[in-house]
C-alpha atoms as a PDB file:
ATOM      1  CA  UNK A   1      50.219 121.900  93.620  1.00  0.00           C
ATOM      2  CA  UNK A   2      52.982 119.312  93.261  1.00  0.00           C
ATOM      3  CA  UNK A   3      53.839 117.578  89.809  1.00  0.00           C
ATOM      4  CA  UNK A   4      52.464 114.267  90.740  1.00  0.00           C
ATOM      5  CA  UNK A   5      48.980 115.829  91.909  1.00  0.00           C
ATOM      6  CA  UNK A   6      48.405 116.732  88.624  1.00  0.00           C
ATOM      7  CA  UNK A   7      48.923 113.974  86.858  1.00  0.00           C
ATOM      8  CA  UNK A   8      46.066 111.810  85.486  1.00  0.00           C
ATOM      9  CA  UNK A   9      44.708 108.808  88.055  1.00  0.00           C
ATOM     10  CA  UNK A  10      46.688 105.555  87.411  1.00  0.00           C
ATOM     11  CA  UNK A  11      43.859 103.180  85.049  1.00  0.00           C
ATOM     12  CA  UNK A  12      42.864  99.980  87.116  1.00  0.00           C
ATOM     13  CA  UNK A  13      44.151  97.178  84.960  1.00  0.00           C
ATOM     14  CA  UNK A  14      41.496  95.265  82.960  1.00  0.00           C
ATOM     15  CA  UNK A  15      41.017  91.761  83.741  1.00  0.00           C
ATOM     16  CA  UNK A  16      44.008  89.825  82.631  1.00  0.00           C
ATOM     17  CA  UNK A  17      44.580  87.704  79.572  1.00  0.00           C
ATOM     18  CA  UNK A  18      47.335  84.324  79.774  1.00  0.00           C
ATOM     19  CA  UNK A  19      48.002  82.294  76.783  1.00  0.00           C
ATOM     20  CA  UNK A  20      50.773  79.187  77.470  1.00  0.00           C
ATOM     21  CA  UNK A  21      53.812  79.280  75.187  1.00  0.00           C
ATOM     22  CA  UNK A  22      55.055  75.763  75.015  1.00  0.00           C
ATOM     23  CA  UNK A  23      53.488  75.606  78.669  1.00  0.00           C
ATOM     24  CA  UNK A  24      54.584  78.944  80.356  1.00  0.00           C
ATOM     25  CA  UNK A  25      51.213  81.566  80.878  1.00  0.00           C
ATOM     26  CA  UNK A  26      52.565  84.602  79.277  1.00  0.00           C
ATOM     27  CA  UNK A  27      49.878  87.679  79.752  1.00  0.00           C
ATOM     28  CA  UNK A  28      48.802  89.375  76.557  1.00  0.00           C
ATOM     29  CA  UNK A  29      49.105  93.230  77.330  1.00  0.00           C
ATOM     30  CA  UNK A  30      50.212  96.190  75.241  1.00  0.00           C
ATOM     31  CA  UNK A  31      53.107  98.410  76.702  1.00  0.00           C
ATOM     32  CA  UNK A  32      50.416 100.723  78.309  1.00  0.00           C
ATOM     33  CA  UNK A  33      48.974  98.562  80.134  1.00  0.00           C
ATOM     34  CA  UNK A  34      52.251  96.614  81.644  1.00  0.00           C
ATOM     35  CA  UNK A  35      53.160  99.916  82.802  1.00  0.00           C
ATOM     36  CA  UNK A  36      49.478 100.994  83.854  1.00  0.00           C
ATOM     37  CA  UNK A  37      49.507  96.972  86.313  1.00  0.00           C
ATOM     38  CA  UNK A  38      52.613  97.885  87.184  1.00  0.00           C
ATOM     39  CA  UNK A  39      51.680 101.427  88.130  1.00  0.00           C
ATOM     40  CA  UNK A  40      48.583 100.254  89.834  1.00  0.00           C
ATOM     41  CA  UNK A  41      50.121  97.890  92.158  1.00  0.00           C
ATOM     42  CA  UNK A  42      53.032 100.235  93.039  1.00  0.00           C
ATOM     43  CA  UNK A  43      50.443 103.155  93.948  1.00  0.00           C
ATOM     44  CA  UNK A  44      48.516 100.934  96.493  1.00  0.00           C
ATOM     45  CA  UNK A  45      51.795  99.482  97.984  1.00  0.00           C
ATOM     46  CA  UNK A  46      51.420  95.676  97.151  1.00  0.00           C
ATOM     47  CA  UNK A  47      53.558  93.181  97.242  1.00  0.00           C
ATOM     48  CA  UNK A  48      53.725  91.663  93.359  1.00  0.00           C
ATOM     49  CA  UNK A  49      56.239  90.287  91.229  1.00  0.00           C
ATOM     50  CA  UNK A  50      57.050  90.578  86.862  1.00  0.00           C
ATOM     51  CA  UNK A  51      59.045  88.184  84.907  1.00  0.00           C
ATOM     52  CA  UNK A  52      60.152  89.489  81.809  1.00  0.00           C
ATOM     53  CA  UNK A  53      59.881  85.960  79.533  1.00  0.00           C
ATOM     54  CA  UNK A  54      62.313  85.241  76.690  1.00  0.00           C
ATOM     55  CA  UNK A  55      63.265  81.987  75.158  1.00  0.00           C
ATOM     56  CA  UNK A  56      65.664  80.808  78.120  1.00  0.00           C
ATOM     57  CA  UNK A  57      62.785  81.384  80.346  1.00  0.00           C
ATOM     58  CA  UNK A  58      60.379  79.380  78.848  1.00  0.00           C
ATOM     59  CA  UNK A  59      62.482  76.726  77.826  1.00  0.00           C
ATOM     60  CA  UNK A  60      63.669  76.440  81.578  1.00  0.00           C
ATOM     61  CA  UNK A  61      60.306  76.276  82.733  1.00  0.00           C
ATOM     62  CA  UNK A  62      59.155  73.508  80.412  1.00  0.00           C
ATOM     63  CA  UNK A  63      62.463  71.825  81.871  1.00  0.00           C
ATOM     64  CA  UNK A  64      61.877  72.472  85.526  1.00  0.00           C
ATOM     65  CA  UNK A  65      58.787  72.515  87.304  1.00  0.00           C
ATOM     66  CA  UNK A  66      59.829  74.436  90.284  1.00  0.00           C
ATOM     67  CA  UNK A  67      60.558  77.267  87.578  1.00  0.00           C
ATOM     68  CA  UNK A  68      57.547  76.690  85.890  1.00  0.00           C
ATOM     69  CA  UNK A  69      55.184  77.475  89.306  1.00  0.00           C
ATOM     70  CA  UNK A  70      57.585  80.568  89.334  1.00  0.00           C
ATOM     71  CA  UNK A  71      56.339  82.280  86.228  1.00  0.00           C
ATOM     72  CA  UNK A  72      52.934  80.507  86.253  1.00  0.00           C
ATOM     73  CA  UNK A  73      52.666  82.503  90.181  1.00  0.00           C
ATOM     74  CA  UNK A  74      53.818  85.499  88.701  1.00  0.00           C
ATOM     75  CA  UNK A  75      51.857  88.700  88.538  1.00  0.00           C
ATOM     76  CA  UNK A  76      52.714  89.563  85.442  1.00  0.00           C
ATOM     77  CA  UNK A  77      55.000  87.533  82.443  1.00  0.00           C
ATOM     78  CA  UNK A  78      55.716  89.568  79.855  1.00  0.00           C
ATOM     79  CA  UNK A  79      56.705  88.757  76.232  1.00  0.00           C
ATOM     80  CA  UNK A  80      60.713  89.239  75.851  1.00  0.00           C
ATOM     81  CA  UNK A  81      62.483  87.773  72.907  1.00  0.00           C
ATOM     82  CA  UNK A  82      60.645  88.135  69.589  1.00  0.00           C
ATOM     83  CA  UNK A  83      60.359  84.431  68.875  1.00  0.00           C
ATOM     84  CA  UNK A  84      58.107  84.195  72.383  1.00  0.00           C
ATOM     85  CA  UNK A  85      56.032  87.300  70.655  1.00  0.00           C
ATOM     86  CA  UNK A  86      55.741  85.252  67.748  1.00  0.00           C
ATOM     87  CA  UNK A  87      53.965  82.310  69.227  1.00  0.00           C
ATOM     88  CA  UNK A  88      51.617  84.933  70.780  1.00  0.00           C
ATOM     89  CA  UNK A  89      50.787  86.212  67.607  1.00  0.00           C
ATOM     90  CA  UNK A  90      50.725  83.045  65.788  1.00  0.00           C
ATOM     91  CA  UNK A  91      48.030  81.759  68.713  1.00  0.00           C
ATOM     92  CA  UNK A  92      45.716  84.529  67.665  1.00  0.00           C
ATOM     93  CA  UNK A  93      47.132  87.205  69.595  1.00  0.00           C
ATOM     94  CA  UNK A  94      47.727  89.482  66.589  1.00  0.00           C
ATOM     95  CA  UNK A  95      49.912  92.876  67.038  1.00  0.00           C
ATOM     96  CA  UNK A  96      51.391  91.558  70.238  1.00  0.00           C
ATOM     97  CA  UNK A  97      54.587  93.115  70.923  1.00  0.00           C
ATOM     98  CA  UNK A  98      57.839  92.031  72.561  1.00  0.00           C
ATOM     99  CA  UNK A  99      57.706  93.766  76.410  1.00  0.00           C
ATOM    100  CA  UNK A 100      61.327  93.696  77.516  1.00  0.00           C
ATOM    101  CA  UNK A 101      63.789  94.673  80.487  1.00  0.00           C
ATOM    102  CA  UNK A 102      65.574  97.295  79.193  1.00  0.00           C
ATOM    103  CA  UNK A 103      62.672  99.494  77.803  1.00  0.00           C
ATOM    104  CA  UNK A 104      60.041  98.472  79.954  1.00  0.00           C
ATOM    105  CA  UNK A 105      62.260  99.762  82.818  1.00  0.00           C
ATOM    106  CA  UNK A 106      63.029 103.235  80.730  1.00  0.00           C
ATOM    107  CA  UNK A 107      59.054 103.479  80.202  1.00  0.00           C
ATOM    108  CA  UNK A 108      58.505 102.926  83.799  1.00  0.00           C
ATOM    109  CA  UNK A 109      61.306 105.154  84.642  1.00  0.00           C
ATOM    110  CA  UNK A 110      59.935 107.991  83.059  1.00  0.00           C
ATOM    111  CA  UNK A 111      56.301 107.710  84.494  1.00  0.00           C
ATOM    112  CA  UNK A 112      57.880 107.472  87.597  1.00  0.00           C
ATOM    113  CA  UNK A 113      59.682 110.430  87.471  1.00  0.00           C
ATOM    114  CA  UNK A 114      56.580 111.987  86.690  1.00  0.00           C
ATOM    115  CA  UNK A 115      54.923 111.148  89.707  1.00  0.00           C
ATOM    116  CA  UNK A 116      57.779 111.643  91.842  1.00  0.00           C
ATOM    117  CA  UNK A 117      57.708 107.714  92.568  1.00  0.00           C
ATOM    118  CA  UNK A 118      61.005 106.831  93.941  1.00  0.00           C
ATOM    119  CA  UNK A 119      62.179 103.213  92.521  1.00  0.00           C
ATOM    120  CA  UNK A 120      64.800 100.683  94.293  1.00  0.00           C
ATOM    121  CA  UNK A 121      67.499  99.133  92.178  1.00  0.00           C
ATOM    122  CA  UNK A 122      69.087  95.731  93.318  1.00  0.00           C
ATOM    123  CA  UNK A 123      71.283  93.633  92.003  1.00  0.00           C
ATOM    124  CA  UNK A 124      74.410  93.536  89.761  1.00  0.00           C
ATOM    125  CA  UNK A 125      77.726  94.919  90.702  1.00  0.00           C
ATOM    126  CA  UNK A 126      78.377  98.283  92.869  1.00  0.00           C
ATOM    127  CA  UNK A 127      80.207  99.630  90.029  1.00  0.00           C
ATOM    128  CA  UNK A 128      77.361  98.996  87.652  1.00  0.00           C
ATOM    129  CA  UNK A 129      75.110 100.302  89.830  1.00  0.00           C
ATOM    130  CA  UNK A 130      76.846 103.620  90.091  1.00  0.00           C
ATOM    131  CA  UNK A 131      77.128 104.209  86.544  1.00  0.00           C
ATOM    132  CA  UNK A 132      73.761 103.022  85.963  1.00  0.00           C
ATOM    133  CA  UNK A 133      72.931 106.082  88.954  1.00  0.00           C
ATOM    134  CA  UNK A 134      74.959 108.448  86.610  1.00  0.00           C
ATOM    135  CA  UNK A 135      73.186 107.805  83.480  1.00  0.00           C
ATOM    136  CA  UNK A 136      69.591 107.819  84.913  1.00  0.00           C
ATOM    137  CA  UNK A 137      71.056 111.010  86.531  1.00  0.00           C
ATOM    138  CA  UNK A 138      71.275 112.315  83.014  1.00  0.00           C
ATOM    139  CA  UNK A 139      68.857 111.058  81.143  1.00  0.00           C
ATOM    140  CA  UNK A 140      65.787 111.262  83.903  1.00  0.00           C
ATOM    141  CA  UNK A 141      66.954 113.982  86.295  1.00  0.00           C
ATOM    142  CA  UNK A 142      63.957 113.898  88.311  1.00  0.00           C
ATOM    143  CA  UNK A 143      63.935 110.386  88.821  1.00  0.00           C
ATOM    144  CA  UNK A 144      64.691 109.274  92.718  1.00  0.00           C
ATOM    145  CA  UNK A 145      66.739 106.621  93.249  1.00  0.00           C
ATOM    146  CA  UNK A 146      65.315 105.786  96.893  1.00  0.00           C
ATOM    147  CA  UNK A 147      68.397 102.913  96.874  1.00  0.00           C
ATOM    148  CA  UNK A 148      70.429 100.536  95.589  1.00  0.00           C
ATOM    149  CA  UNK A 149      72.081  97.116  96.754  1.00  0.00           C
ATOM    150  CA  UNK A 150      74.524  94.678  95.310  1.00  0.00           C
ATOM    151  CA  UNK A 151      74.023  91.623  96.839  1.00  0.00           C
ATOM    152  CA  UNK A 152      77.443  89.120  97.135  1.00  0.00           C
ATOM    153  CA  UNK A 153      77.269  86.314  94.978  1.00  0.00           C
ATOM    154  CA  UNK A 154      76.546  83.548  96.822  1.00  0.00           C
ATOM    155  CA  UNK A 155      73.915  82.437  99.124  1.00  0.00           C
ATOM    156  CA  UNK A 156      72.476  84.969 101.554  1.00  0.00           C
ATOM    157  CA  UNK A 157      72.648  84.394 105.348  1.00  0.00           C
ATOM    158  CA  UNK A 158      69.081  84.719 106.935  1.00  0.00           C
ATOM    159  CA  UNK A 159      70.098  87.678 108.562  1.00  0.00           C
ATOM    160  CA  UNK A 160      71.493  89.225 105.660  1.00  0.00           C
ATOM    161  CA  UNK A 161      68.524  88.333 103.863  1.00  0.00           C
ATOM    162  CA  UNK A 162      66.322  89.738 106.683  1.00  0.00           C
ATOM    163  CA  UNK A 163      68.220  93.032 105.907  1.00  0.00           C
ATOM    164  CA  UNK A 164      67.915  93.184 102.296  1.00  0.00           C
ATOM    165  CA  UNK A 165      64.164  93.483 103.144  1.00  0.00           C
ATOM    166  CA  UNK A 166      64.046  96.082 105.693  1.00  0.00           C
ATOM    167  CA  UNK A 167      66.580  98.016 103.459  1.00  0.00           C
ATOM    168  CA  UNK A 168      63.856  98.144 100.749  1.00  0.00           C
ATOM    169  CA  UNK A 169      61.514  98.256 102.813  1.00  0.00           C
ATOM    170  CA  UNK A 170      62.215 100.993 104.487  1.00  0.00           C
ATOM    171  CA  UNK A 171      63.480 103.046 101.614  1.00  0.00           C
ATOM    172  CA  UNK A 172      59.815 103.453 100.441  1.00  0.00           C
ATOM    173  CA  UNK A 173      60.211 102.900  97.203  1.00  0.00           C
ATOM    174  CA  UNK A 174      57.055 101.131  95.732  1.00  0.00           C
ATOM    175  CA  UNK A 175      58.920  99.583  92.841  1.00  0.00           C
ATOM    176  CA  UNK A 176      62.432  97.320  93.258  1.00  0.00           C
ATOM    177  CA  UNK A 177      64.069  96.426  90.036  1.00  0.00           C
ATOM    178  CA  UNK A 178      65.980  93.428  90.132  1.00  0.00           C
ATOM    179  CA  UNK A 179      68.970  92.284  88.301  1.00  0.00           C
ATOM    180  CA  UNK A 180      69.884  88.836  88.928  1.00  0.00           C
ATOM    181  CA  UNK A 181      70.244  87.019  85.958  1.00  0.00           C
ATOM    182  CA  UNK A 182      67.490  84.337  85.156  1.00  0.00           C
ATOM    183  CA  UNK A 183      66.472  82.179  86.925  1.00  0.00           C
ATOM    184  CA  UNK A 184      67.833  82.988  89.676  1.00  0.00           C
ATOM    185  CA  UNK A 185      66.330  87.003  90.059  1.00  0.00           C
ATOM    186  CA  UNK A 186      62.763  85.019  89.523  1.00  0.00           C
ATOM    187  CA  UNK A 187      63.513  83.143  92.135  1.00  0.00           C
ATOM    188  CA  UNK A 188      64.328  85.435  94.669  1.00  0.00           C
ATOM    189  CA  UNK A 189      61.381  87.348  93.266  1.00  0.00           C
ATOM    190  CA  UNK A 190      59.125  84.349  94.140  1.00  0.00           C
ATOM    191  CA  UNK A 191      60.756  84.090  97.900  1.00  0.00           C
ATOM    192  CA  UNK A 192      60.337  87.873  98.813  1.00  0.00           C
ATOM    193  CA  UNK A 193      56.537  88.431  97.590  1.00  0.00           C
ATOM    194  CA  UNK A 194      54.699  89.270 100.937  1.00  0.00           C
ATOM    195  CA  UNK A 195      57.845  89.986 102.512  1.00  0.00           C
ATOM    196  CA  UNK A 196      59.070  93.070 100.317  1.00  0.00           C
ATOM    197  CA  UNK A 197      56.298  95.684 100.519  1.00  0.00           C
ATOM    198  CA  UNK A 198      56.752  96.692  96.620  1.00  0.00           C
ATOM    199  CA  UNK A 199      56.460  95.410  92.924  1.00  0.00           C
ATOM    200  CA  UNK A 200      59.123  93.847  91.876  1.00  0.00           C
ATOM    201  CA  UNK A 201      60.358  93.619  87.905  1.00  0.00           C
ATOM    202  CA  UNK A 202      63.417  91.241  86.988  1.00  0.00           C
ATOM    203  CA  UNK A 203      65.200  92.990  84.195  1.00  0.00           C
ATOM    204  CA  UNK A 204      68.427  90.694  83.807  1.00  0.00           C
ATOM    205  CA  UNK A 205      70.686  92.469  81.600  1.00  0.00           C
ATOM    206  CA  UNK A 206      69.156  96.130  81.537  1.00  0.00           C
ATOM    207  CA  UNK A 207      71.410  97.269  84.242  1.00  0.00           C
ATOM    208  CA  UNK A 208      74.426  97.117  82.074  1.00  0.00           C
ATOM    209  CA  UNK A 209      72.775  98.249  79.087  1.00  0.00           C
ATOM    210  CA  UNK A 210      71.709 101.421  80.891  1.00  0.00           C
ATOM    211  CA  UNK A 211      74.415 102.000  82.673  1.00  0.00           C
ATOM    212  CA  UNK A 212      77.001 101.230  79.426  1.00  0.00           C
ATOM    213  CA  UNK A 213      78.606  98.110  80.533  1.00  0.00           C
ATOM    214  CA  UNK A 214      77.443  96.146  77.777  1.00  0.00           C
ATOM    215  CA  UNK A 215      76.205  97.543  74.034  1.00  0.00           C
ATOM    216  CA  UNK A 216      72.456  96.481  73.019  1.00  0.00           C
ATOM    217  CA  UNK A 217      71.962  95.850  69.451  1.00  0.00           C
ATOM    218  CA  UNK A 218      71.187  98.682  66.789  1.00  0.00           C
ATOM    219  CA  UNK A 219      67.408  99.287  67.036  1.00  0.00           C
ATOM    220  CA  UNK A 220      66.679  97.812  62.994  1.00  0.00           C
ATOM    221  CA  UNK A 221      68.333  94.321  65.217  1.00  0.00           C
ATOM    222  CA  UNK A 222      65.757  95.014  67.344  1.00  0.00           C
ATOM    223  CA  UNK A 223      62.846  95.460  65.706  1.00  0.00           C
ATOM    224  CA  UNK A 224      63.582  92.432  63.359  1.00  0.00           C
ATOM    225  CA  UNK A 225      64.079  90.009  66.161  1.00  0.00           C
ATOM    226  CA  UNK A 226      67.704  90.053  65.854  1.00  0.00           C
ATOM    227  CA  UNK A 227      68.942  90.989  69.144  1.00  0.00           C
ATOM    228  CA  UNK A 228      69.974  87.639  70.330  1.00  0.00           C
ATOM    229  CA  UNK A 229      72.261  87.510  67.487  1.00  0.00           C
ATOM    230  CA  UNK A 230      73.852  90.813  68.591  1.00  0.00           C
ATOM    231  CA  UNK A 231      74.534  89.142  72.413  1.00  0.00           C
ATOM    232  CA  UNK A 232      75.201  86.136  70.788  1.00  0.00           C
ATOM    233  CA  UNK A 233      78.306  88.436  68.666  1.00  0.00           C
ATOM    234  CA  UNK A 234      79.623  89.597  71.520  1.00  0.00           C
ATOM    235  CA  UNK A 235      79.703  86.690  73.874  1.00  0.00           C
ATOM    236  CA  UNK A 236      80.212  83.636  71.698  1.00  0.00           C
ATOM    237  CA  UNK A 237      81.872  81.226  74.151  1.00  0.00           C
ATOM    238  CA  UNK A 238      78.549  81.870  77.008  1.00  0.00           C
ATOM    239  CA  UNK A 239      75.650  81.975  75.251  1.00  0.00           C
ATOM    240  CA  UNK A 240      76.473  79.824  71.837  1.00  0.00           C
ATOM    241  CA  UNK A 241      76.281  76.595  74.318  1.00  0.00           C
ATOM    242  CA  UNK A 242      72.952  77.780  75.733  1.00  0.00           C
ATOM    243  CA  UNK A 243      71.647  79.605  72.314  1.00  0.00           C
ATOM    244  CA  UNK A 244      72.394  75.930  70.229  1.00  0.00           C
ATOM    245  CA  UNK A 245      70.503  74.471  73.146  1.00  0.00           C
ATOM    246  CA  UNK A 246      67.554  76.376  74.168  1.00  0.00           C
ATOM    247  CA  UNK A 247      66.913  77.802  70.803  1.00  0.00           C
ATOM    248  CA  UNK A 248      66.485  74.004  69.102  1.00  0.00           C
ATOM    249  CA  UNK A 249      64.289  73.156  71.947  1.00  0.00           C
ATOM    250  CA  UNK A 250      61.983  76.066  71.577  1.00  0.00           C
ATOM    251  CA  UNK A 251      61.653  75.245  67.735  1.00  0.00           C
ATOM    252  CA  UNK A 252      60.677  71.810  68.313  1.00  0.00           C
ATOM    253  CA  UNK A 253      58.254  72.617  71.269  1.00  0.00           C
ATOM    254  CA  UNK A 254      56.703  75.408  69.856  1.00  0.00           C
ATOM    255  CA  UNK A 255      56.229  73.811  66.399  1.00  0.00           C
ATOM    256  CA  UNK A 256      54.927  70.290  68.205  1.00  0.00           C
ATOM    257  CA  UNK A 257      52.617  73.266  70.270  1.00  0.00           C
ATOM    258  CA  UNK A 258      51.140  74.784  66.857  1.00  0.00           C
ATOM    259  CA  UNK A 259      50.703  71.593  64.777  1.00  0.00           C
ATOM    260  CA  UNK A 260      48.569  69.949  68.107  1.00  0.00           C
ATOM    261  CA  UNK A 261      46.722  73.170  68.170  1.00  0.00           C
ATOM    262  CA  UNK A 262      45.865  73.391  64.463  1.00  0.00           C
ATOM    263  CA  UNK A 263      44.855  69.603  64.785  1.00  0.00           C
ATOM    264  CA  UNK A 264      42.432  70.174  67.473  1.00  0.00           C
ATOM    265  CA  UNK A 265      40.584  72.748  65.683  1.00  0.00           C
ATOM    266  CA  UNK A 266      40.628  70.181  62.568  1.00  0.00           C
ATOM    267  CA  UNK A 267      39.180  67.571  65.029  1.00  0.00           C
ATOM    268  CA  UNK A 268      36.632  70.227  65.947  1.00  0.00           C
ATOM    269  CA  UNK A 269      35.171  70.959  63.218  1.00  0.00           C
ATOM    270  CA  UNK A 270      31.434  69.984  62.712  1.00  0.00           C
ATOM    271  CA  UNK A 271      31.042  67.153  59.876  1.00  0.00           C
ATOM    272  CA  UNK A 272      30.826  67.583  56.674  1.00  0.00           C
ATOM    273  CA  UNK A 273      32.257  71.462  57.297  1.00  0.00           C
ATOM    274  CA  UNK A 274      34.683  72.106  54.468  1.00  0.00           C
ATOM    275  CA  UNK A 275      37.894  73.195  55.533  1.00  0.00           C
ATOM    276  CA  UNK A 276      38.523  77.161  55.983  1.00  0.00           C
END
């Protein structure tokens, strides 16, 4: 009997939970069971898409409603960036984690090679993608890389489009893991569902992370909600623009969000009801 015989039955995922951070619906899983959905859909072949949901996300969506029916059609929205955890948790979500790129796509990874699943990986530059196909090599040896594809960066002909998807397609991997940059890998996400015969899971930056190009932050940054300040470090003149930016705006939205919130469960209560 083959490895992936053995293995345990994939879980069908339980009936799914969405709670709106300063308007986006970001699902309330665990890590098991984003990579139990995930695993679900891929074994059946279906046609899905994941955003991975950190503060640029959500402030973007809340800015743009074309981005906004993006995550609010996706599949699955996870939690990335601690402070978009937070609001879960202060919403009554207690003990929800953050569910990022980079380690949701190692998780998967190594269920995958499990199974013998093959995975597709798209996006980024051909030189990432090789290292990144070196490193997995290493660290996953079982894993089957069923293909990869760096896309130009600009604007895809129809045709070339049209080959993009019978290049996954016919690869048969059941996953394609997409590196884009948001909003754009979203977006293209969005486009392809029904078209690509797989899940797809936008993981921005993870390529380069895997594959070395860039250094993630020590894992006490990470676990204190610190990592943006690590990026932030290392690309100053990018992301201190957008940080000042989307960072205020998510403070003030999420803090009007909590104080309307606490209000209308004020307003709620029965009369006469002392407070709690």
């Amino acid at each position: 009997m083959s490895g992936a015989s053995e293995l345990p039955a994939l879980v069908v995922h339980e009936e799914r939970l969405r709670e709106p951070v300063i308007g986006a619906p970001i699902d309330v899983l665990s890590w098991d069971q984003a990579c139990e959905r995930i695993g679900h859909w891929a074994a059946h072949r279906e046609s899905r898409y994941v955003c991975i949901c950190n503060v640029h996300s959500v402030v973007t969506a809340r800015q743009e409603p074309g981005f906004h029916q993006v995550i609010a059609q996706a599949d699955l929205a996870t939690a990335d960036g601690a402070p978009v955890a937070w609001m879960l948790r202060r919403l009554g979500h207690a003990g929800q984690r953050r569910i990022n790129g980079p380690d949701l796509m190692l998780r998967y990874f190594a269920l995958a090679e499990q199974r013998q699943e093959p995975v597709f990986l798209y996006g980024n530059t051909p030189e990432t993608l090789e290292r990144l196909r070196q490193r997995l090599a290493q660290r996953l040896p079982g894993l089957r890389i069923a293909g990869m594809h760096s896309p130009p960066f600009r604007p895809l002909t129809p045709e070339e489009d049209q080959a993009v998807v019978e290049l996954i397609n016919a690869s048969g991997a059941p996953t394609v893991w997409v590196s884009l940059g948001c909003p754009k890998q979203e977006r293209w996400m969005a486009e392809h569902r029904h078209r690509i015969r797989a899940v797809m899971v936008g993981v921005g930056a993870a390529f380069d992370y895997h594959a070395g190009v860039l250094e993630r932050a020590p894992a006490w940054m990470q676990n204190a909600g610190l990592e943006w300040l690590h990026r932030l470090a290392a690309d100053p003149r990018r992301l201190g623009p957008r940080y000042l930016s989307t960072n205020t705006r998510f403070i003030a939205l999420a803090a009007q969000q909590l104080l309307g919130r606490r209000r209308v469960t004020r307003d709620d209560r029965t009369p006469g009801t002392p407070p709690a």
